[in-house]
N, C-alpha and C. Protein backbone atom coordinates (compact mmCIF):
# COMPACT_ATOMS: atom_id res chain seq x y z
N UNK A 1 -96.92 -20.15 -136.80
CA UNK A 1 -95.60 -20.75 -136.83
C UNK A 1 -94.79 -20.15 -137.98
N UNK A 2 -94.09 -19.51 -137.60
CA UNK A 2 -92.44 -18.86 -138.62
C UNK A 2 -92.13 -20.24 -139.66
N UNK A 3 -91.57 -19.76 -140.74
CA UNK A 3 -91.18 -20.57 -142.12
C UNK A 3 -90.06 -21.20 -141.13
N UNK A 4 -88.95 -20.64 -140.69
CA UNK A 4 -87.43 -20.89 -139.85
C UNK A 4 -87.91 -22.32 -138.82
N UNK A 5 -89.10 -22.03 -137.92
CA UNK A 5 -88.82 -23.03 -137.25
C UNK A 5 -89.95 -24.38 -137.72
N UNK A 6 -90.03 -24.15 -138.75
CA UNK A 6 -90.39 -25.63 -139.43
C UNK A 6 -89.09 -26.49 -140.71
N UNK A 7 -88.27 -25.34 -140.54
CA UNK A 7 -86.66 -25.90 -141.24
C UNK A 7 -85.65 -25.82 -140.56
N UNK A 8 -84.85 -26.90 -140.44
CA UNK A 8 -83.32 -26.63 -140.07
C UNK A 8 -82.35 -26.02 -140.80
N UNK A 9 -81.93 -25.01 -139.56
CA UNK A 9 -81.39 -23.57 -140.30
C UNK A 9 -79.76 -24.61 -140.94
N UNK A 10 -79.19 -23.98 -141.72
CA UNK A 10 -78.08 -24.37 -142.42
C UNK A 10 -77.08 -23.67 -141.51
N UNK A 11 -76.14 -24.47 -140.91
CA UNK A 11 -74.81 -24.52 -140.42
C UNK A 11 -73.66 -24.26 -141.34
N UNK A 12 -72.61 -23.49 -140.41
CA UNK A 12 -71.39 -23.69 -141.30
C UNK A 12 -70.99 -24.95 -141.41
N UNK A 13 -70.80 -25.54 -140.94
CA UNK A 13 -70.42 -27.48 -140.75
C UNK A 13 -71.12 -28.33 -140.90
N UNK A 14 -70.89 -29.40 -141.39
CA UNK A 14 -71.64 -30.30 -142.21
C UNK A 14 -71.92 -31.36 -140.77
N UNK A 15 -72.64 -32.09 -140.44
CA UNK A 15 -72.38 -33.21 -139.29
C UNK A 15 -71.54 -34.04 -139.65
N UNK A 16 -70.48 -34.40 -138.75
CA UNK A 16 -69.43 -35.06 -138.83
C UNK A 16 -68.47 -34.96 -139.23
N UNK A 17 -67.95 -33.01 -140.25
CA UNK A 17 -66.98 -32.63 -140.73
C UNK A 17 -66.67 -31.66 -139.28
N UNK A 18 -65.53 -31.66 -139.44
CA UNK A 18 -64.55 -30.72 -138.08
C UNK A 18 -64.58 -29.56 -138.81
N UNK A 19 -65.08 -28.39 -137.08
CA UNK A 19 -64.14 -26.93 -137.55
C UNK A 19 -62.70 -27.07 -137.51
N UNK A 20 -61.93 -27.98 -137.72
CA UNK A 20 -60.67 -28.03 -137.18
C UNK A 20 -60.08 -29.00 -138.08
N UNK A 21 -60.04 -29.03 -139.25
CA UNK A 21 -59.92 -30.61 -139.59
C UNK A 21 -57.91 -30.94 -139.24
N UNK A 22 -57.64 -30.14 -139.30
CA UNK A 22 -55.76 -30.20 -138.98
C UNK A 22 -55.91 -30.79 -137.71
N UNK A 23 -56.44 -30.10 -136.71
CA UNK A 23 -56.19 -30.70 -135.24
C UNK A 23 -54.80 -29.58 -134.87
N UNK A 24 -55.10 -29.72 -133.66
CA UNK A 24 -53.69 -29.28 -132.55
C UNK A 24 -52.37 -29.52 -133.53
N UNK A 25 -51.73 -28.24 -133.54
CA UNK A 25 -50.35 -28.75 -133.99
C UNK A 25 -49.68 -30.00 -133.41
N UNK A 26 -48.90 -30.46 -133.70
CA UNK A 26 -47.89 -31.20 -132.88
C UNK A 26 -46.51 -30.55 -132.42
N UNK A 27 -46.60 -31.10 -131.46
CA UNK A 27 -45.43 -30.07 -130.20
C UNK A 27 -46.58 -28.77 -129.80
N UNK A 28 -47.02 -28.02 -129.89
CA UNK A 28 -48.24 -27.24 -129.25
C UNK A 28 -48.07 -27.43 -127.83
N UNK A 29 -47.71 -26.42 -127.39
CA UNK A 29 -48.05 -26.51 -125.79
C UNK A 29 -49.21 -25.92 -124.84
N UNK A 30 -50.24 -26.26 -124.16
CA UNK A 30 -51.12 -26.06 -123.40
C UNK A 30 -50.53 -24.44 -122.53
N UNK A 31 -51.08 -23.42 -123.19
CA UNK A 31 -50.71 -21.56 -122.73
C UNK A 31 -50.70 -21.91 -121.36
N UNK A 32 -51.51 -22.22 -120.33
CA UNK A 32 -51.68 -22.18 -118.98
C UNK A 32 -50.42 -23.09 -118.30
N UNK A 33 -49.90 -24.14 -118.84
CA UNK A 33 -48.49 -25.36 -118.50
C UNK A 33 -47.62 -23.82 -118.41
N UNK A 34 -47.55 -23.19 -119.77
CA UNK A 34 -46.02 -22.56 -120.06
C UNK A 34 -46.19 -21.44 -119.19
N UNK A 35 -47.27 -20.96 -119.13
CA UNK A 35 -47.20 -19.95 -118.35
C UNK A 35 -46.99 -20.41 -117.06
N UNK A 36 -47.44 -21.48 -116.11
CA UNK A 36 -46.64 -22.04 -114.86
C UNK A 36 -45.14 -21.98 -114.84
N UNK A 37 -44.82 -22.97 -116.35
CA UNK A 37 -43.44 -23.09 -116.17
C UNK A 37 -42.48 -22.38 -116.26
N UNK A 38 -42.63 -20.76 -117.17
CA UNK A 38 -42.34 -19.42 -116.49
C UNK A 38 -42.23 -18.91 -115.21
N UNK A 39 -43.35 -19.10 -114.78
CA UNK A 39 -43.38 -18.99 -113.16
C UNK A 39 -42.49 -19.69 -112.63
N UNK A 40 -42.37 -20.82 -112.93
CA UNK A 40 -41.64 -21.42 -111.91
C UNK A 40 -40.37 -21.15 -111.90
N UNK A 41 -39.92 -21.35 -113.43
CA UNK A 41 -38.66 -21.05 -113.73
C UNK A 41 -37.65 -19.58 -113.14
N UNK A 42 -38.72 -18.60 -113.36
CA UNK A 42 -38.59 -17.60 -112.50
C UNK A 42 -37.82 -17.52 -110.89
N UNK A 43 -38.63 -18.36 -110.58
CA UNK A 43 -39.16 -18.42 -109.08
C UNK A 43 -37.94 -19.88 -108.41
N UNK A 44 -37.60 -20.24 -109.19
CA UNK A 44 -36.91 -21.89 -108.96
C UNK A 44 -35.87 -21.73 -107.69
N UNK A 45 -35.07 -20.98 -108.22
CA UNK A 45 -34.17 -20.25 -107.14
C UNK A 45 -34.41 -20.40 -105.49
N UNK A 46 -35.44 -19.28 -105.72
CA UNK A 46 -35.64 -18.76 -104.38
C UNK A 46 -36.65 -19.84 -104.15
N UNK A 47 -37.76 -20.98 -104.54
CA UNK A 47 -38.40 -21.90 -103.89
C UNK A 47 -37.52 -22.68 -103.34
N UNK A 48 -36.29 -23.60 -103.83
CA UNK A 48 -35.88 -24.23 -103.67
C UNK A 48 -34.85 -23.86 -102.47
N UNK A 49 -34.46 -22.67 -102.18
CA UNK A 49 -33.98 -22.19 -100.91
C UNK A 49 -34.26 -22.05 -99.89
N UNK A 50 -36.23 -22.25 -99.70
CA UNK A 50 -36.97 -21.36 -99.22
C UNK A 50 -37.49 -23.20 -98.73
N UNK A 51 -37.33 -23.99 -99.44
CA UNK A 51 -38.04 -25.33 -98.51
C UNK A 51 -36.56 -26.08 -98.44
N UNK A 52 -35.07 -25.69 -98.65
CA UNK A 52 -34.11 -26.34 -97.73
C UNK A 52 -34.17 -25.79 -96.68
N UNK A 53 -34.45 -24.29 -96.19
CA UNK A 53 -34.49 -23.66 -95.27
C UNK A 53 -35.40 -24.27 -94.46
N UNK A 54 -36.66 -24.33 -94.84
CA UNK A 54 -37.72 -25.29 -94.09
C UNK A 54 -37.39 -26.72 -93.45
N UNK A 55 -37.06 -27.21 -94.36
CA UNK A 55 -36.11 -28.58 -94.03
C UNK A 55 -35.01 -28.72 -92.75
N UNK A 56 -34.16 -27.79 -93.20
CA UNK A 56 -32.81 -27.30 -91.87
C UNK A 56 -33.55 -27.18 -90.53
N UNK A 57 -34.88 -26.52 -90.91
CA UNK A 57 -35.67 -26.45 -89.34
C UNK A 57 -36.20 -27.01 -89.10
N UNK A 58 -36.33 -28.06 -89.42
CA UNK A 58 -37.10 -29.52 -88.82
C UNK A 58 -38.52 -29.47 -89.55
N UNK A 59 -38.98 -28.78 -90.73
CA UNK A 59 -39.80 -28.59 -91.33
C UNK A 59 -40.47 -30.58 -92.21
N UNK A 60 -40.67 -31.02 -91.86
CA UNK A 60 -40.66 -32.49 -92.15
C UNK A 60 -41.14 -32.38 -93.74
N UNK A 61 -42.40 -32.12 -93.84
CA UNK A 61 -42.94 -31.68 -95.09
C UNK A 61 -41.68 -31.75 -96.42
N UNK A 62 -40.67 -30.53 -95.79
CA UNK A 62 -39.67 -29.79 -96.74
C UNK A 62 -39.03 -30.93 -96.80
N UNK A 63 -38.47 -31.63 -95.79
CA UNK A 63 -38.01 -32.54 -95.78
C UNK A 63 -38.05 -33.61 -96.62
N UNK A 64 -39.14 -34.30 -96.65
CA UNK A 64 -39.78 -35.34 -97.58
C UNK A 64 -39.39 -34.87 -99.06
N UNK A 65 -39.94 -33.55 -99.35
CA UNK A 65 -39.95 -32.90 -100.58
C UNK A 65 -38.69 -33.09 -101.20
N UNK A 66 -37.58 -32.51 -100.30
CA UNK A 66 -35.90 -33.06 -100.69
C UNK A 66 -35.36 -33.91 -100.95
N UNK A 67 -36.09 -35.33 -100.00
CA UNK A 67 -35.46 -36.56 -100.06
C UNK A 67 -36.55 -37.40 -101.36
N UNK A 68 -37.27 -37.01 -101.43
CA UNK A 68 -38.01 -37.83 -102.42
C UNK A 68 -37.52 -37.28 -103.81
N UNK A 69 -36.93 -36.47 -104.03
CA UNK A 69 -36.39 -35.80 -105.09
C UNK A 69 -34.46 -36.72 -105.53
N UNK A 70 -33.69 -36.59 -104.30
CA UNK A 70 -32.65 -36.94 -103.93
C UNK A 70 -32.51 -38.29 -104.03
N UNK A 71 -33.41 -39.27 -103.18
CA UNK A 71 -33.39 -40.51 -103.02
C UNK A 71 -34.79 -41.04 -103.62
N UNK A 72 -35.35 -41.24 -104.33
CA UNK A 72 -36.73 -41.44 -104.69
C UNK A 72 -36.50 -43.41 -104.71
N UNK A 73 -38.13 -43.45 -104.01
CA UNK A 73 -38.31 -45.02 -103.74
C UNK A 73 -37.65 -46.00 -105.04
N UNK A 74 -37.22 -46.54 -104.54
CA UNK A 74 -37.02 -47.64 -104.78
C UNK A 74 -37.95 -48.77 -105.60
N UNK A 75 -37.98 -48.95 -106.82
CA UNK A 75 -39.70 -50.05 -107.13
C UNK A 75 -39.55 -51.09 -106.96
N UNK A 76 -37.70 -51.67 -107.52
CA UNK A 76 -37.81 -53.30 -107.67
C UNK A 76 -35.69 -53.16 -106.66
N UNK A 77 -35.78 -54.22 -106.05
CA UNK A 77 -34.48 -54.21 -105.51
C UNK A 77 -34.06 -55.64 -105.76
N UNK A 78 -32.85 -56.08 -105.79
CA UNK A 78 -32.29 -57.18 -106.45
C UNK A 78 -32.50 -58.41 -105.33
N UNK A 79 -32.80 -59.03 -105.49
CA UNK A 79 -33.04 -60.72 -105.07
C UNK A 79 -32.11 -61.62 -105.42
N UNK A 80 -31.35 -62.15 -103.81
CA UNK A 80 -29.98 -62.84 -104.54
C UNK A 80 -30.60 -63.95 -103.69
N UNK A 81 -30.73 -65.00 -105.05
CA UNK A 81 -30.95 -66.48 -104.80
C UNK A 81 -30.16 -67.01 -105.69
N UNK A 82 -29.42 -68.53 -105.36
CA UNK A 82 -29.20 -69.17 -106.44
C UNK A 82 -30.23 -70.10 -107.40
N UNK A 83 -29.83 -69.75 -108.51
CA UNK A 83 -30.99 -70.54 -109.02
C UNK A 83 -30.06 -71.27 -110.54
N UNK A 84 -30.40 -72.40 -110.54
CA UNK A 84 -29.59 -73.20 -111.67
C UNK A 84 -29.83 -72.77 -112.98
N UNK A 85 -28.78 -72.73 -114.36
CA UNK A 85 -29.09 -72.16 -115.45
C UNK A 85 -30.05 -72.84 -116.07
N UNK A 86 -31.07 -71.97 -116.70
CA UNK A 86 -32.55 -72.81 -117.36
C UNK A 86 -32.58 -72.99 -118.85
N UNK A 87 -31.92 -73.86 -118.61
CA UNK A 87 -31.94 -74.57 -120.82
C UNK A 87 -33.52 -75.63 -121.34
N UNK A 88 -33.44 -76.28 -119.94
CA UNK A 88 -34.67 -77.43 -120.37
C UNK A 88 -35.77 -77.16 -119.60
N UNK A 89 -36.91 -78.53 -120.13
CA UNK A 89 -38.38 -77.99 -118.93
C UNK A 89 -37.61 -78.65 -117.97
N UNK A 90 -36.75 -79.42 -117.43
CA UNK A 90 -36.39 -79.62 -116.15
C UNK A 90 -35.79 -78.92 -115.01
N UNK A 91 -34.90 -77.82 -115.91
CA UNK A 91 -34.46 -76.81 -115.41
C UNK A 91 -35.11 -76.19 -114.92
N UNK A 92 -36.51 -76.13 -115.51
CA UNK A 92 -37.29 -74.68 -114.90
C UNK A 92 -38.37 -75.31 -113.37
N UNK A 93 -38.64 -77.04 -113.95
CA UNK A 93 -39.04 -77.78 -112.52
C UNK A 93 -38.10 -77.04 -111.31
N UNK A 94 -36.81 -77.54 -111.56
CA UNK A 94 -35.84 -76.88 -110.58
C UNK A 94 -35.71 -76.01 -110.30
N UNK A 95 -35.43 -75.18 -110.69
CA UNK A 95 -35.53 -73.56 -110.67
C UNK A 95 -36.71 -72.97 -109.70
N UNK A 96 -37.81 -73.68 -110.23
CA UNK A 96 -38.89 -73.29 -109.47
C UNK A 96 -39.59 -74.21 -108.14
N UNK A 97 -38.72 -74.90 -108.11
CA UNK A 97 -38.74 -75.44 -106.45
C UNK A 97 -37.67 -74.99 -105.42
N UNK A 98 -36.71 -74.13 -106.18
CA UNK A 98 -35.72 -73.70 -105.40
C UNK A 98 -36.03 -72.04 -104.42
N UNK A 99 -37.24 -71.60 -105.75
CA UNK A 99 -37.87 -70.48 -104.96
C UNK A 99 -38.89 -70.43 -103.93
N UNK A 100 -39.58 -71.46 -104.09
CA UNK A 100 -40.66 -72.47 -103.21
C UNK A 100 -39.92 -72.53 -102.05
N UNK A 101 -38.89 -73.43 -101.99
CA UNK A 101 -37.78 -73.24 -100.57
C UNK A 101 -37.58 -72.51 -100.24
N UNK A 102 -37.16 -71.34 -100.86
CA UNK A 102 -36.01 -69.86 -100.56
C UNK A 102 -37.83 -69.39 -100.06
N UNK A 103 -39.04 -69.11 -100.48
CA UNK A 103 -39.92 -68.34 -99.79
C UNK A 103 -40.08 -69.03 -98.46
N UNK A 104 -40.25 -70.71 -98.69
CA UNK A 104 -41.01 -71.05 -97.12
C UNK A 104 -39.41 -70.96 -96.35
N UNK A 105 -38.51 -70.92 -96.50
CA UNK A 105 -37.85 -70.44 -95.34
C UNK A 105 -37.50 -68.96 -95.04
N UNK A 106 -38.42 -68.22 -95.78
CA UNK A 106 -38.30 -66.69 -95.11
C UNK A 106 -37.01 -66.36 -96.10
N UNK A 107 -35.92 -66.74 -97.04
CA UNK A 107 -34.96 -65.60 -97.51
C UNK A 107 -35.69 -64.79 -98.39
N UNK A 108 -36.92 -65.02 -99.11
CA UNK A 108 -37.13 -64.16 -100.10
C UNK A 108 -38.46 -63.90 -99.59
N UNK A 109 -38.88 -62.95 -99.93
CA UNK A 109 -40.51 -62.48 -99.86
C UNK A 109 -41.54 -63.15 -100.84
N UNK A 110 -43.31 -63.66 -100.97
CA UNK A 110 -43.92 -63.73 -101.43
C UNK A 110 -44.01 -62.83 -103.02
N UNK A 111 -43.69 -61.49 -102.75
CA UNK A 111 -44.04 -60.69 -103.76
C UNK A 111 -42.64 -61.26 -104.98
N UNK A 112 -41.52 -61.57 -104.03
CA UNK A 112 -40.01 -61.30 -104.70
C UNK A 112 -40.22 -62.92 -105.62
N UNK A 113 -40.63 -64.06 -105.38
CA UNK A 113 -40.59 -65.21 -105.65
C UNK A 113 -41.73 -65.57 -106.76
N UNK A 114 -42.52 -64.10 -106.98
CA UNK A 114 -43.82 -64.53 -108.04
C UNK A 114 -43.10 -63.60 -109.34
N UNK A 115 -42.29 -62.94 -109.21
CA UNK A 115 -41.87 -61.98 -109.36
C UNK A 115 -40.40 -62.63 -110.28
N UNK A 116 -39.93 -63.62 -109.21
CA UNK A 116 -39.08 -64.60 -110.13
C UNK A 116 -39.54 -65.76 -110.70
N UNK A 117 -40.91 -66.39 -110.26
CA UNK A 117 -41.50 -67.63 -111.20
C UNK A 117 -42.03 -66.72 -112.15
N UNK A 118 -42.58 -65.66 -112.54
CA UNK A 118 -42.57 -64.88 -114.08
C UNK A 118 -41.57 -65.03 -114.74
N UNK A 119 -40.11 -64.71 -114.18
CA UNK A 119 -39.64 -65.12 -115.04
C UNK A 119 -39.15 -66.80 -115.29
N UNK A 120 -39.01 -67.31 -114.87
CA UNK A 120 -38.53 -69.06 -115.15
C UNK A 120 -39.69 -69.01 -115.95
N UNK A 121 -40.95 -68.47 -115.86
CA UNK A 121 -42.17 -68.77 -117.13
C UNK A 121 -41.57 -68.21 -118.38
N UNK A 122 -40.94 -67.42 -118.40
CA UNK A 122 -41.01 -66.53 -119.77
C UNK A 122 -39.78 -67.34 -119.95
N UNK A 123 -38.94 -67.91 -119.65
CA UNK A 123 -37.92 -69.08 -119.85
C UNK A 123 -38.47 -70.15 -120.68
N UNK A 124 -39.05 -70.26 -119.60
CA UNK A 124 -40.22 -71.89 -120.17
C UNK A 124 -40.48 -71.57 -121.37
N UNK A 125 -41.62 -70.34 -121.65
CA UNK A 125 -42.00 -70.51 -122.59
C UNK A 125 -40.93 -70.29 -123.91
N UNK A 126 -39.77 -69.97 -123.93
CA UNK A 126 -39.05 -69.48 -124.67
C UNK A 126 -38.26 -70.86 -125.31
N UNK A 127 -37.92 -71.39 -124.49
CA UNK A 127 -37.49 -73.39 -124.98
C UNK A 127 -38.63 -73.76 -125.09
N UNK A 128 -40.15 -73.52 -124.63
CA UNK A 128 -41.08 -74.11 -125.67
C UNK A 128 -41.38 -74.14 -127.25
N UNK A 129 -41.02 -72.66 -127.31
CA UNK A 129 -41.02 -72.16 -128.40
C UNK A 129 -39.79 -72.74 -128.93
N UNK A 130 -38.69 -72.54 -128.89
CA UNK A 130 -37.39 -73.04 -129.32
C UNK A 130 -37.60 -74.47 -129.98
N UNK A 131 -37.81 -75.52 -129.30
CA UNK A 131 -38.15 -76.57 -129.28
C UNK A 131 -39.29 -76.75 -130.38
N UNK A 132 -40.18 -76.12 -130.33
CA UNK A 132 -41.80 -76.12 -131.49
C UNK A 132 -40.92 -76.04 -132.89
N UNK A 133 -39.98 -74.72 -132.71
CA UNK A 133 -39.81 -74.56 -133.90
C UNK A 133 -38.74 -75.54 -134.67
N UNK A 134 -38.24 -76.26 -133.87
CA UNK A 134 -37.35 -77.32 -134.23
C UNK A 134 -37.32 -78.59 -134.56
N UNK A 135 -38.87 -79.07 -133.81
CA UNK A 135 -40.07 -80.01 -134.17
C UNK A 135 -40.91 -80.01 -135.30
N UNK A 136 -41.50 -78.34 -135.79
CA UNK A 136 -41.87 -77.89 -137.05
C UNK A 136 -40.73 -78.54 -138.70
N UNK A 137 -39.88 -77.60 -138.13
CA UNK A 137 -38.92 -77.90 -139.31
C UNK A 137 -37.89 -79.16 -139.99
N UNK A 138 -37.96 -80.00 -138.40
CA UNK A 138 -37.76 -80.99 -138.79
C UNK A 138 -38.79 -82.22 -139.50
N UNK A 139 -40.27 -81.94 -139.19
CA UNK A 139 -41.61 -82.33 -139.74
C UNK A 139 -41.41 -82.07 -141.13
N UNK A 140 -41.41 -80.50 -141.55
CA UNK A 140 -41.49 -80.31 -142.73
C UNK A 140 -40.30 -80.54 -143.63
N UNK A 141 -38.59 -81.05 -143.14
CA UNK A 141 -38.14 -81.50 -143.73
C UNK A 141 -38.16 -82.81 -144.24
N UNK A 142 -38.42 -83.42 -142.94
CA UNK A 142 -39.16 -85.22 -143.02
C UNK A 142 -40.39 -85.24 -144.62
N UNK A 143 -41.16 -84.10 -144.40
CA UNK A 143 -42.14 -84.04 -145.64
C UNK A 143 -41.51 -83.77 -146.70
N UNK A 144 -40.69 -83.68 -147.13
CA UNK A 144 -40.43 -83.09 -148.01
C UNK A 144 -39.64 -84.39 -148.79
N UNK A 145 -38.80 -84.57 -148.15
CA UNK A 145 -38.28 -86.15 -148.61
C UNK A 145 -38.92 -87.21 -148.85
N UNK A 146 -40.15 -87.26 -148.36
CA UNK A 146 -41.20 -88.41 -148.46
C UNK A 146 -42.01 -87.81 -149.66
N UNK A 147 -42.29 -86.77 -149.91
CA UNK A 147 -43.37 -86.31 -150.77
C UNK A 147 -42.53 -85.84 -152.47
């Protein structure tokens, strides 16, 4: 048996110190991205001529590609219900039986009505809070006069 392989040979790096201790610049861009985006940039022109053309011919694909660019989905669309202004917890009782109605008679969707009891919650909780803190300070002024 060799002297070497009954010792661990000495490394440039310590365990747990980096060859790198800086790290990646910041702003640094990935060579293979820029070099695409050369390409493309290059090329932008004539792609983009080259799938309206596709498109014009009933190319569906190209199609999609255009309109999803042009018109892109839609995530959230506006929901017109009336709903009474929410100052108190009674307000928000109300509020939130009015969406209960508006779903079981079909004007609003399941997704659209959970979507608005989130918010009457974040209401709620906001005059909860309002209220705590007005209950607090009037406590600790009450203490203060007594003590």
């Amino acid at each position: 048996m060799s002297e070497k392989a009954g010792k661990k040979q000495e490394t440039r790096f310590k365990p747990g110190q980096s060859g790198n201790p800086a790290g990646k610049p910041k702003g640094t861009r990935n060579a293979a991205l820029m070099a695409l985006e050369q390409i493309g940039q290059a090329d932008a022109e004539g792609i983009l001529r080259a799938v309206i053309t596709a498109a014009k011919t009933g190319d569906m694909q190209a199609a999609k590609i255009i309109m999803d660019r042009l018109w892109p989905v839609r995530r959230g669309v506006p929901v017109m219900i009336d709903l009474p202004k929410i100052k108190t917890a009674s307000d928000v009782i109300e509020a939130t039986a009015q969406i209960i109605e508006a779903t079981a008679r079909g004007e609003i969707t399941t997704d659209e009505a959970a979507a608005l009891a989130g918010l009457v919650e974040g209401q709620r909780k906001a005059i909860e809070t309002h209220e705590l803190e007005q209950r607090i300070a009037a406590l600790e002024e009450r203490s203060k006069q007594n003590g």
